[in-house]
N, C-alpha and C. Protein backbone atom coordinates (compact mmCIF):
# COMPACT_ATOMS: atom_id res chain seq x y z
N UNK A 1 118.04 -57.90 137.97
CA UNK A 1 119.22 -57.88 138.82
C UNK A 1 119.30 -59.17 139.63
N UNK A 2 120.46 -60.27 139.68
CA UNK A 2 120.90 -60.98 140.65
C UNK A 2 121.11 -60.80 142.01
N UNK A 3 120.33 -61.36 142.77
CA UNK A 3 120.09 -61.08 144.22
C UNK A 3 121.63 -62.25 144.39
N UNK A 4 122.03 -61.55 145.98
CA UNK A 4 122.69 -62.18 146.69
C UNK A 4 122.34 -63.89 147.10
N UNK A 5 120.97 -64.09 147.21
CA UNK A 5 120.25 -65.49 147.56
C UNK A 5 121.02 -66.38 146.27
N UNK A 6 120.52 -65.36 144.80
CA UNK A 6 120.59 -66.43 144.17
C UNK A 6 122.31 -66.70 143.61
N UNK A 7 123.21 -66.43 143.87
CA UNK A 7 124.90 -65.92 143.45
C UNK A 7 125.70 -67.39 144.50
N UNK A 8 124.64 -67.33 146.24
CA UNK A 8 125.69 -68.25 146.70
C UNK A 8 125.34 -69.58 146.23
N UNK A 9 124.12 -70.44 145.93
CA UNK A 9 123.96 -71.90 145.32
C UNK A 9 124.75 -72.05 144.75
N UNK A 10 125.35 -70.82 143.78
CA UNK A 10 126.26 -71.53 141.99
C UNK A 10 127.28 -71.20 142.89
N UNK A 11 127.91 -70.47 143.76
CA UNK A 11 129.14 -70.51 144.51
C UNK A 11 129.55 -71.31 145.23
N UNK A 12 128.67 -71.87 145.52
CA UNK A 12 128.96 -73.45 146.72
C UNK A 12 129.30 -74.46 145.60
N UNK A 13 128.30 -74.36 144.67
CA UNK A 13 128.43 -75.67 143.62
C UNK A 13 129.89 -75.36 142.85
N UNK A 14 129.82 -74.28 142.76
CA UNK A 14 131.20 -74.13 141.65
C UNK A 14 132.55 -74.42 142.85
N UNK A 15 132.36 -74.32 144.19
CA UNK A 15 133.69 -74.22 144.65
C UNK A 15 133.52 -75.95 145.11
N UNK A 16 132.26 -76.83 145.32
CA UNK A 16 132.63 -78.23 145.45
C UNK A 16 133.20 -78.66 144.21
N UNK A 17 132.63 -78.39 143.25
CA UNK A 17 133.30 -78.92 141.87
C UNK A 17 134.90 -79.09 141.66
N UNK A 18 135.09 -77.78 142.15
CA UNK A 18 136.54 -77.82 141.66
C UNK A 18 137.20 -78.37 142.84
N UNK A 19 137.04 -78.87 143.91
CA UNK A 19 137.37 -79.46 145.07
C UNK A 19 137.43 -81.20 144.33
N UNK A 20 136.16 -81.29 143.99
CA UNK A 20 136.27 -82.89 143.81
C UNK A 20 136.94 -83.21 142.62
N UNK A 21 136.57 -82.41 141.81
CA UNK A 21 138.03 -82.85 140.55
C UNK A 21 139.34 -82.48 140.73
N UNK A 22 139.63 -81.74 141.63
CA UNK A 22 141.13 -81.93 142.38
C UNK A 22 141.51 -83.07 142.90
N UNK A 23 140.37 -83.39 143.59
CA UNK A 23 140.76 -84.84 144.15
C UNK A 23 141.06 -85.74 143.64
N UNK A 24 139.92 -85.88 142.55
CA UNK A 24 139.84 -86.99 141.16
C UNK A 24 141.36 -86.94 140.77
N UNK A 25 141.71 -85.94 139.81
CA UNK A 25 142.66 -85.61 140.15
C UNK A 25 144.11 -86.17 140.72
N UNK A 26 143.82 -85.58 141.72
CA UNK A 26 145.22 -86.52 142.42
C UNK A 26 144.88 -87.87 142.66
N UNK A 27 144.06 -88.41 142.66
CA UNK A 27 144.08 -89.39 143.15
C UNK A 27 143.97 -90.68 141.75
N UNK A 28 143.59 -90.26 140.75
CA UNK A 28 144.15 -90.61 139.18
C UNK A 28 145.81 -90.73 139.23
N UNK A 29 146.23 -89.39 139.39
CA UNK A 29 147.77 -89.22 139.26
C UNK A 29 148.35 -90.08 140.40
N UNK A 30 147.87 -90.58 141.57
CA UNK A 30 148.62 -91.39 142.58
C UNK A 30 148.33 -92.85 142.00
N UNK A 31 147.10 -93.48 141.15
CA UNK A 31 147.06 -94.64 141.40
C UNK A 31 147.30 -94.91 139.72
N UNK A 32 148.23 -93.98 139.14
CA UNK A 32 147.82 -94.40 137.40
C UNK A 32 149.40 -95.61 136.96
N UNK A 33 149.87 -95.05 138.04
CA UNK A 33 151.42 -95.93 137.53
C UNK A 33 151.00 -97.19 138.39
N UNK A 34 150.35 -97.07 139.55
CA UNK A 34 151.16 -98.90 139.94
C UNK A 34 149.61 -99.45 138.97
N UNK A 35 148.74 -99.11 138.79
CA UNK A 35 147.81 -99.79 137.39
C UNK A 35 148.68 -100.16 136.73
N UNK A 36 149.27 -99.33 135.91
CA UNK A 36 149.92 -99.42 134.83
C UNK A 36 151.27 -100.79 134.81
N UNK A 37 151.85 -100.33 136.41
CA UNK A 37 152.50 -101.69 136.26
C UNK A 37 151.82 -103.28 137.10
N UNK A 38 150.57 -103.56 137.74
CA UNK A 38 149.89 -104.29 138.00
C UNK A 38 149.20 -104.86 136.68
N UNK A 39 149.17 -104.15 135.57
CA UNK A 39 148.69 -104.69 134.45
C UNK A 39 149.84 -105.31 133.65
N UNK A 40 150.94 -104.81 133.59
CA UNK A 40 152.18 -105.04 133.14
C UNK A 40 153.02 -106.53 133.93
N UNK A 41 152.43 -106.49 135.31
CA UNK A 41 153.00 -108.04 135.72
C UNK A 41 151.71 -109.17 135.11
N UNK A 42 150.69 -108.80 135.74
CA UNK A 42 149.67 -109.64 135.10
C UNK A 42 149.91 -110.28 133.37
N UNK A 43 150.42 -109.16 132.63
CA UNK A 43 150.54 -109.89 131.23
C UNK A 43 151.93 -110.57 131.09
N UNK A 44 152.92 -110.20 131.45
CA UNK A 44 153.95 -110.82 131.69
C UNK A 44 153.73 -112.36 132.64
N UNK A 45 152.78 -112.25 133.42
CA UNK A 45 152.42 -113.81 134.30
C UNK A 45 151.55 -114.92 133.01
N UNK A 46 150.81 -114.06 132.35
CA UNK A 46 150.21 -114.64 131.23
C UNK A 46 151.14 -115.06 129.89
N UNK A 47 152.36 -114.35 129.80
CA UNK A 47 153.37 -114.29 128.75
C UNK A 47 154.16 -115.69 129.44
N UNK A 48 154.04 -116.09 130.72
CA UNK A 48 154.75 -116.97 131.20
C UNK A 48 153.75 -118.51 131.39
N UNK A 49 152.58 -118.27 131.29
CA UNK A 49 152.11 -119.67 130.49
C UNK A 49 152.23 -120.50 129.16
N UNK A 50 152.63 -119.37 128.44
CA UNK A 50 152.65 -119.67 126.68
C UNK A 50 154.47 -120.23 126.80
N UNK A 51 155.16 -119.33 127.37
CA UNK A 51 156.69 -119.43 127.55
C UNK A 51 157.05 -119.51 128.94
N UNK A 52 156.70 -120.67 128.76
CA UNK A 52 157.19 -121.16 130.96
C UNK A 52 159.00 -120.22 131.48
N UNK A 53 159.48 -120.63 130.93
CA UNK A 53 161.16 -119.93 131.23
C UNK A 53 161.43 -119.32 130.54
N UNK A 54 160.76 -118.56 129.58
CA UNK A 54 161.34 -117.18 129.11
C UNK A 54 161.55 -116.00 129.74
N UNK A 55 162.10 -115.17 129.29
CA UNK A 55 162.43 -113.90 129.67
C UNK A 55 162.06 -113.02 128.50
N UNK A 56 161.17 -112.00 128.79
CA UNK A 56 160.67 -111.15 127.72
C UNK A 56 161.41 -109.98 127.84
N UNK A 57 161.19 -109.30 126.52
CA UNK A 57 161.89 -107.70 126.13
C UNK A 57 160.64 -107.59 124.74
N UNK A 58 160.12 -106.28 125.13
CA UNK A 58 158.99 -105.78 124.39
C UNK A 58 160.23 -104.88 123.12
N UNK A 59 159.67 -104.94 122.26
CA UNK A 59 160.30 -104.41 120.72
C UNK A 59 159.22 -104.15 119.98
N UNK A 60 159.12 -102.70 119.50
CA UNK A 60 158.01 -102.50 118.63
C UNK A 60 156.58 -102.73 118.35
N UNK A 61 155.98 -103.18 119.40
CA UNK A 61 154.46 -103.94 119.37
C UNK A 61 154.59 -105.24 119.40
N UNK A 62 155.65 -105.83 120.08
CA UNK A 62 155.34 -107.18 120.34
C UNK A 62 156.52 -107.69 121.46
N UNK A 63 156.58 -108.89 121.26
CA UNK A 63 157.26 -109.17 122.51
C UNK A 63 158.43 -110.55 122.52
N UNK A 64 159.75 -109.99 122.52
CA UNK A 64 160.68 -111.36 122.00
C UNK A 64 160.79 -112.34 123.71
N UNK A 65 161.01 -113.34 123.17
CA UNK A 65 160.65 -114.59 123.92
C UNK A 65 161.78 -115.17 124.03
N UNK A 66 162.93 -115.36 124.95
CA UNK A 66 164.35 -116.37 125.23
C UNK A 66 164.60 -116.66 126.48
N UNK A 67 165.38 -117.75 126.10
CA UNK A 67 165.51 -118.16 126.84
C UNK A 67 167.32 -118.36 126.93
N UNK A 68 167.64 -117.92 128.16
CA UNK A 68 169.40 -117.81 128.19
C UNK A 68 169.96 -117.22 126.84
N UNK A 69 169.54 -116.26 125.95
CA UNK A 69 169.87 -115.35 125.22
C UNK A 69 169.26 -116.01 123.99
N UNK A 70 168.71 -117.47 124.00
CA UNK A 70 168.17 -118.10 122.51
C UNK A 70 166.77 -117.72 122.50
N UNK A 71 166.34 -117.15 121.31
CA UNK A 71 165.03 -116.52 121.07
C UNK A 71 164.19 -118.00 120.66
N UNK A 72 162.90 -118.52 121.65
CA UNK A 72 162.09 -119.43 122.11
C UNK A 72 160.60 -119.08 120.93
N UNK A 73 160.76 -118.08 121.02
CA UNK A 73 159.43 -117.30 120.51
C UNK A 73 159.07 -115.84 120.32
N UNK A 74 157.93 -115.45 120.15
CA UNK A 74 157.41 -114.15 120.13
C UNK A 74 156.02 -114.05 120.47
N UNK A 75 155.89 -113.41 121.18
CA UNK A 75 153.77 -112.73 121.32
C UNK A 75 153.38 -111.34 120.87
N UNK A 76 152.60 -111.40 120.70
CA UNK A 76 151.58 -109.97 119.86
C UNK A 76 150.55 -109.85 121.07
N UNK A 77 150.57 -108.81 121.10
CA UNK A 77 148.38 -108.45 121.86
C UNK A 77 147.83 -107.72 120.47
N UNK A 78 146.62 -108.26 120.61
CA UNK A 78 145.72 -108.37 119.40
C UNK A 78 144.38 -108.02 119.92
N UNK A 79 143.88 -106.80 119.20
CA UNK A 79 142.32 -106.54 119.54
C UNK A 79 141.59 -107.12 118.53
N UNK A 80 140.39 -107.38 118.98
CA UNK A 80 139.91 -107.86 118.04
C UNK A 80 138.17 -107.74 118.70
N UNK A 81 136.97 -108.02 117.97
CA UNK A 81 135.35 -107.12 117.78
C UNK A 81 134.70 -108.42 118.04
N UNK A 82 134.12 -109.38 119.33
CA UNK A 82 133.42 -110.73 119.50
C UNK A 82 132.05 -109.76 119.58
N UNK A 83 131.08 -110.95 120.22
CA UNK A 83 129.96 -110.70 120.29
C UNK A 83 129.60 -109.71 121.21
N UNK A 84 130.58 -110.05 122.81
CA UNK A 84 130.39 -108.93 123.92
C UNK A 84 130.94 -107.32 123.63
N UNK A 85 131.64 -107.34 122.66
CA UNK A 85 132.36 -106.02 122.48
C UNK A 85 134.17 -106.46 121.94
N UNK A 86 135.36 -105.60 123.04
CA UNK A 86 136.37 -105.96 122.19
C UNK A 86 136.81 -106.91 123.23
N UNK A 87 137.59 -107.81 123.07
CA UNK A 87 138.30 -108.69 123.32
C UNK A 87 139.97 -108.16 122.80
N UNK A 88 141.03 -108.69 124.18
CA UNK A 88 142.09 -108.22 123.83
C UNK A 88 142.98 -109.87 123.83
N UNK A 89 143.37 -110.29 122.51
CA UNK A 89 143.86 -111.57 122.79
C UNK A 89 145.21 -112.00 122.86
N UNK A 90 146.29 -112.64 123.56
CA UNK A 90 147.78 -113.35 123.81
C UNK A 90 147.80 -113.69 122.70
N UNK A 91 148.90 -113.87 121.37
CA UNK A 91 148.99 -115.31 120.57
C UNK A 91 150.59 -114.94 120.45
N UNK A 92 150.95 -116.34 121.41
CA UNK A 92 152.49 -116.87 121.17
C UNK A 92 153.14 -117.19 119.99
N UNK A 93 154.02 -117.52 119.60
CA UNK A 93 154.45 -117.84 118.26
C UNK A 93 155.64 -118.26 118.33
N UNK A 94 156.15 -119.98 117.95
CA UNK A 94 157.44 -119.94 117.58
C UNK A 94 158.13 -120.16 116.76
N UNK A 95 159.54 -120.13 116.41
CA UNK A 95 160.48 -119.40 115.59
C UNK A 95 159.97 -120.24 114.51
N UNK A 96 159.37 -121.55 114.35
CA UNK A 96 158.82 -122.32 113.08
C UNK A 96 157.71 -121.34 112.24
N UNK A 97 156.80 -120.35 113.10
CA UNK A 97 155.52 -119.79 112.61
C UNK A 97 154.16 -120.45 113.10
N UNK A 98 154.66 -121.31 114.02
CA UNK A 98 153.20 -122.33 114.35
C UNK A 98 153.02 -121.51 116.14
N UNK A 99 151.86 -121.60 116.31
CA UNK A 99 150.81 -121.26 117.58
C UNK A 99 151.72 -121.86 118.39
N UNK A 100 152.18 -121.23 119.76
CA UNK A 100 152.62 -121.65 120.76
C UNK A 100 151.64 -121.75 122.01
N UNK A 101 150.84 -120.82 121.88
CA UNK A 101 149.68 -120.68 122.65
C UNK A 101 149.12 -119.97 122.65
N UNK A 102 147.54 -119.51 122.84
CA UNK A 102 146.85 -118.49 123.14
C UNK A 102 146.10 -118.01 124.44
N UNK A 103 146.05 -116.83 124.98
CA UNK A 103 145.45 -116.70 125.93
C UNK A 103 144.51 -115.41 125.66
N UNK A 104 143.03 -115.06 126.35
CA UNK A 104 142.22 -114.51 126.52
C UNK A 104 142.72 -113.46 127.78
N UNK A 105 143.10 -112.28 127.06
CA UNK A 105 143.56 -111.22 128.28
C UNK A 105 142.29 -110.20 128.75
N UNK A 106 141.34 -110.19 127.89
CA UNK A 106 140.42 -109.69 128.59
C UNK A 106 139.02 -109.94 127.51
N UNK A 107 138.17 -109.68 127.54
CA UNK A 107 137.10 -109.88 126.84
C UNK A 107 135.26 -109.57 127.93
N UNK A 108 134.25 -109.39 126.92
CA UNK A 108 132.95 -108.55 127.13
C UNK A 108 132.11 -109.69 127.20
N UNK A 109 132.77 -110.91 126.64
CA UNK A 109 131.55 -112.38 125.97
C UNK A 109 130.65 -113.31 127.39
N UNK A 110 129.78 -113.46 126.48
CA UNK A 110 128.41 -113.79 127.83
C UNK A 110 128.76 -114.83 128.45
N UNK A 111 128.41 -114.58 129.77
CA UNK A 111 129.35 -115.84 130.72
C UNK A 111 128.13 -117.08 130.70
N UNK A 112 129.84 -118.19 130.36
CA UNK A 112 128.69 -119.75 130.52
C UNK A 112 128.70 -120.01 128.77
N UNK A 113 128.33 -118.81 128.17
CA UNK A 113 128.25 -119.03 126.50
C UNK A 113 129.50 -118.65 126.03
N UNK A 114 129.80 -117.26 125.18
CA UNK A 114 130.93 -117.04 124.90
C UNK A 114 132.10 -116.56 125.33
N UNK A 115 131.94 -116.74 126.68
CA UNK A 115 133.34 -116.60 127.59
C UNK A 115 133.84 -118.15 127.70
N UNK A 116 133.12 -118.98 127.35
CA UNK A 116 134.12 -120.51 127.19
C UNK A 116 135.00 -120.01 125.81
N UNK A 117 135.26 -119.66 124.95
CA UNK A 117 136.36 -119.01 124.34
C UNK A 117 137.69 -119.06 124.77
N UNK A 118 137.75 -118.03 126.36
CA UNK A 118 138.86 -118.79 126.89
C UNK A 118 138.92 -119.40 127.70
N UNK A 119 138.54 -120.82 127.80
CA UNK A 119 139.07 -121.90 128.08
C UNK A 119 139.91 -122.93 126.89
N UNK A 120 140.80 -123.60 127.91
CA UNK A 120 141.87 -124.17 127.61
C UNK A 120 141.29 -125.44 126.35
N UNK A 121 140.17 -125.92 126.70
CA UNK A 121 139.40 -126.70 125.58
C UNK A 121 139.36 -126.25 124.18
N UNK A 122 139.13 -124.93 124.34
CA UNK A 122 139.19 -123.80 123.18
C UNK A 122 140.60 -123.69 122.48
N UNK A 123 141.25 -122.69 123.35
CA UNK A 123 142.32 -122.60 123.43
C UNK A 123 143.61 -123.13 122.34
N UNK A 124 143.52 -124.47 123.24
CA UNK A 124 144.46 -125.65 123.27
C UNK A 124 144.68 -125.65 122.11
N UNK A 125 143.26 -125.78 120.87
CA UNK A 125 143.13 -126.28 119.64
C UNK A 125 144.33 -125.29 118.59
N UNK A 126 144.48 -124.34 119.14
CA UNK A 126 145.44 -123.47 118.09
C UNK A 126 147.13 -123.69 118.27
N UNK A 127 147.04 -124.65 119.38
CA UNK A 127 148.76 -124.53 119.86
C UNK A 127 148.81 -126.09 118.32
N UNK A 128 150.70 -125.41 118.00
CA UNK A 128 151.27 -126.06 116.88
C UNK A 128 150.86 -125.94 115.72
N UNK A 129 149.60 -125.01 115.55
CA UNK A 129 148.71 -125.05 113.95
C UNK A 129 149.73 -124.00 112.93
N UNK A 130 149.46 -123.80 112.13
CA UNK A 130 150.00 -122.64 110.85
C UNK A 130 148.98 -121.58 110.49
N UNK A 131 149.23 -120.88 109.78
CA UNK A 131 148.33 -119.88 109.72
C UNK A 131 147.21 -120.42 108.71
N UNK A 132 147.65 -120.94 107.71
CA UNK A 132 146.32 -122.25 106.72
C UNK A 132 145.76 -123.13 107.50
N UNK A 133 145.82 -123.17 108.15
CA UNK A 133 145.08 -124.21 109.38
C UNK A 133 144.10 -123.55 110.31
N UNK A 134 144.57 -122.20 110.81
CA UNK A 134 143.83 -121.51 111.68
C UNK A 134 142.29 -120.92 110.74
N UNK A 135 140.76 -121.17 111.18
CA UNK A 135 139.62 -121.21 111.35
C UNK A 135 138.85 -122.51 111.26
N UNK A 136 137.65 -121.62 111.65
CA UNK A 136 136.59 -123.17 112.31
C UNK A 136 136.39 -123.86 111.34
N UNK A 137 135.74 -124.98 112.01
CA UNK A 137 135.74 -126.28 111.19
C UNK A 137 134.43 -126.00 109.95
N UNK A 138 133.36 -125.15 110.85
CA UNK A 138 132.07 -124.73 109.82
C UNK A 138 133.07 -123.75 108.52
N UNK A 139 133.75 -123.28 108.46
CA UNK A 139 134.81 -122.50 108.07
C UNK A 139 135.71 -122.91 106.82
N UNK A 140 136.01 -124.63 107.27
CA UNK A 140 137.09 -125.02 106.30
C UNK A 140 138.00 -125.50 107.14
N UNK A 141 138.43 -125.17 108.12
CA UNK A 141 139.08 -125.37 108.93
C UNK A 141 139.03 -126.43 110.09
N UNK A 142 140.07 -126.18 111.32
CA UNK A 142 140.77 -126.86 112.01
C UNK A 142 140.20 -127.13 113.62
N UNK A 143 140.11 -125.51 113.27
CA UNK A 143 139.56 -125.83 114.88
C UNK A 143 137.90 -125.36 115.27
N UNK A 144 137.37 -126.33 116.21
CA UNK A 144 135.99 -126.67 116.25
C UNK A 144 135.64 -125.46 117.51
N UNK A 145 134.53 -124.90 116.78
CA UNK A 145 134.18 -123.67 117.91
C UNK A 145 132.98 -124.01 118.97
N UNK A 146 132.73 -122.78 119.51
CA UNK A 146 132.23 -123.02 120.76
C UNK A 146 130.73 -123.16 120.36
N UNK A 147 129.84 -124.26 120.88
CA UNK A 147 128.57 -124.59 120.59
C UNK A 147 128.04 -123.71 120.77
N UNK A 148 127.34 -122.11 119.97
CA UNK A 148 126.27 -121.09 120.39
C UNK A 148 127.23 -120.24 120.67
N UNK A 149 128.55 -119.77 120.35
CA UNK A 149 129.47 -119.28 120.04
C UNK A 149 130.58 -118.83 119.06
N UNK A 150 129.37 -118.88 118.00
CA UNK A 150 129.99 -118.39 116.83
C UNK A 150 131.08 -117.01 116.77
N UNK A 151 129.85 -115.91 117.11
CA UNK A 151 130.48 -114.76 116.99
C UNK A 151 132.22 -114.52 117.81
N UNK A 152 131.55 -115.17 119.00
CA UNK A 152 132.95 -115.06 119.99
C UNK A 152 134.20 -116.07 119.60
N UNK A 153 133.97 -117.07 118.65
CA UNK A 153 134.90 -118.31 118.25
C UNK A 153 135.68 -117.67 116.89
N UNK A 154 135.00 -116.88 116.40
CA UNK A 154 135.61 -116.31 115.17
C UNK A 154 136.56 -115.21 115.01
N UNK A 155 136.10 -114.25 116.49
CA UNK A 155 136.53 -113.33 116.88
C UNK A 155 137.93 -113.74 117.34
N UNK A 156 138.48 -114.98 117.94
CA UNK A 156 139.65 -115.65 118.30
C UNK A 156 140.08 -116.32 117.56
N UNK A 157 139.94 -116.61 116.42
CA UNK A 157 140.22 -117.28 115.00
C UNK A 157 140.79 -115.83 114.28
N UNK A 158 139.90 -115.13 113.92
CA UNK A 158 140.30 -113.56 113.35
C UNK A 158 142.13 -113.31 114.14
N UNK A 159 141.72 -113.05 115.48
CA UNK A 159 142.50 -112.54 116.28
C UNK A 159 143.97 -113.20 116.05
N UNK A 160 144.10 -114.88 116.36
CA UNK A 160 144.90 -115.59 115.84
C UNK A 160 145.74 -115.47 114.66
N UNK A 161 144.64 -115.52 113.90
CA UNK A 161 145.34 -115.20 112.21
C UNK A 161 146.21 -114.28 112.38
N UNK A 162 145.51 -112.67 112.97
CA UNK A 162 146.38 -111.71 112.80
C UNK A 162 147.61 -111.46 113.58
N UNK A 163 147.73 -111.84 114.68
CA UNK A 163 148.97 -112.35 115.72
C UNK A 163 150.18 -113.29 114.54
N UNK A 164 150.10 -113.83 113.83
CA UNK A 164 150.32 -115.01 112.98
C UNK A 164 151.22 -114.47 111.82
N UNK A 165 149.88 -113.10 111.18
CA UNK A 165 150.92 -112.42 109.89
C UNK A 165 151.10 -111.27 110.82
N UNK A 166 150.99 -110.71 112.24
CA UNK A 166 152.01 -109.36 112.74
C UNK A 166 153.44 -109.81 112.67
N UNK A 167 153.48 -111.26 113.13
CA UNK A 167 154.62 -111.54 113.16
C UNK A 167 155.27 -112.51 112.30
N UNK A 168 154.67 -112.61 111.10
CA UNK A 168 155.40 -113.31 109.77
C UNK A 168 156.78 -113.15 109.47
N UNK A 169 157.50 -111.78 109.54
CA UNK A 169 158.40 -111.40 108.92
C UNK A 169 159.91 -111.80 109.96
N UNK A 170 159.43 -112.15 111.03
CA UNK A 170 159.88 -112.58 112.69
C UNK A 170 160.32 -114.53 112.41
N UNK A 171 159.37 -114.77 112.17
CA UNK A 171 159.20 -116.39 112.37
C UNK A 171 159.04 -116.94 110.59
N UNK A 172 159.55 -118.58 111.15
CA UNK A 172 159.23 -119.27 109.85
C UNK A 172 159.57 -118.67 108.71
């Protein structure tokens, strides 16, 4: 038989529980939208390095690019598997099919080593290229990766490419 001693511990515990995941709770549901749009200006501020005076409108998984109603370009977000884990990458594109720019929207890669990835040194190398042009130079290719940064240089080469044919049917 269950004594009274032993009934109130799991009663205290069971009634904090459901106290603090109420809270959780609301307090998820109060802070999930301005996230949602604090992440949404942030990529749009990043959408405005690749396309200084554009004006974006999201369509289908990607993102049209004009300027005073003339379409400038297009961007994709692109996941993609580096050394730190996933990396989520920018790749601009204009109406020719060539790299307008790339940016590093988030990524796992070891700082000092493969978080130079995104830097602009990096970067830079993909603006104006084609999609036969895009990988490293050990590769065949164009652009020269990060010294002791293989995994993470390929992972933004990969990423590129595929930003490149999402939006083939768009450009060029």
């Amino acid at each position: 038989m269950v004594g009274k001693e032993e009934v109130k511990p799991v009663a205290v515990l069971v009634i904090t529980c459901l106290v603090w995941g109420a809270l959780l709770g609301l307090t998820h549901g109060a802070t999930e939208k301005k996230i949602e749009e604090a992440e949404r200006a942030e990529l749009y501020r990043t959408l405005s390095q690749i396309f200084p005076s554009a004006q974006f409108t999201e369509e289908n998984g990607y993102y049209l690019c004009s300027e005073n109603g003339v379409v400038v370009g297009y961007a994709v977000e692109v996941e993609e598997r580096g050394y730190g884990g996933k990396m989520r990458v920018l790749v601009g594109v204009l109406p020719d099919g060539t790299v307008a720019g790339v940016r590093i929207l988030s990524h796992g890669e070891t700082p000092g080593l493969g978080a130079k990835v995104a830097e602009e040194d990096f970067l830079g190398q993909f603006r104006g290229r084609g999609l036969e042009e895009i990988a490293l130079k050990k590769d065949g290719g164009e652009i020269e990766g990060v010294t002791g940064a293989t995994i993470s240089s390929r992972a933004v080469v990969r990423a590129v490419r595929s930003g490149l044919e999402n939006l083939r049917g768009r450009t060029g």
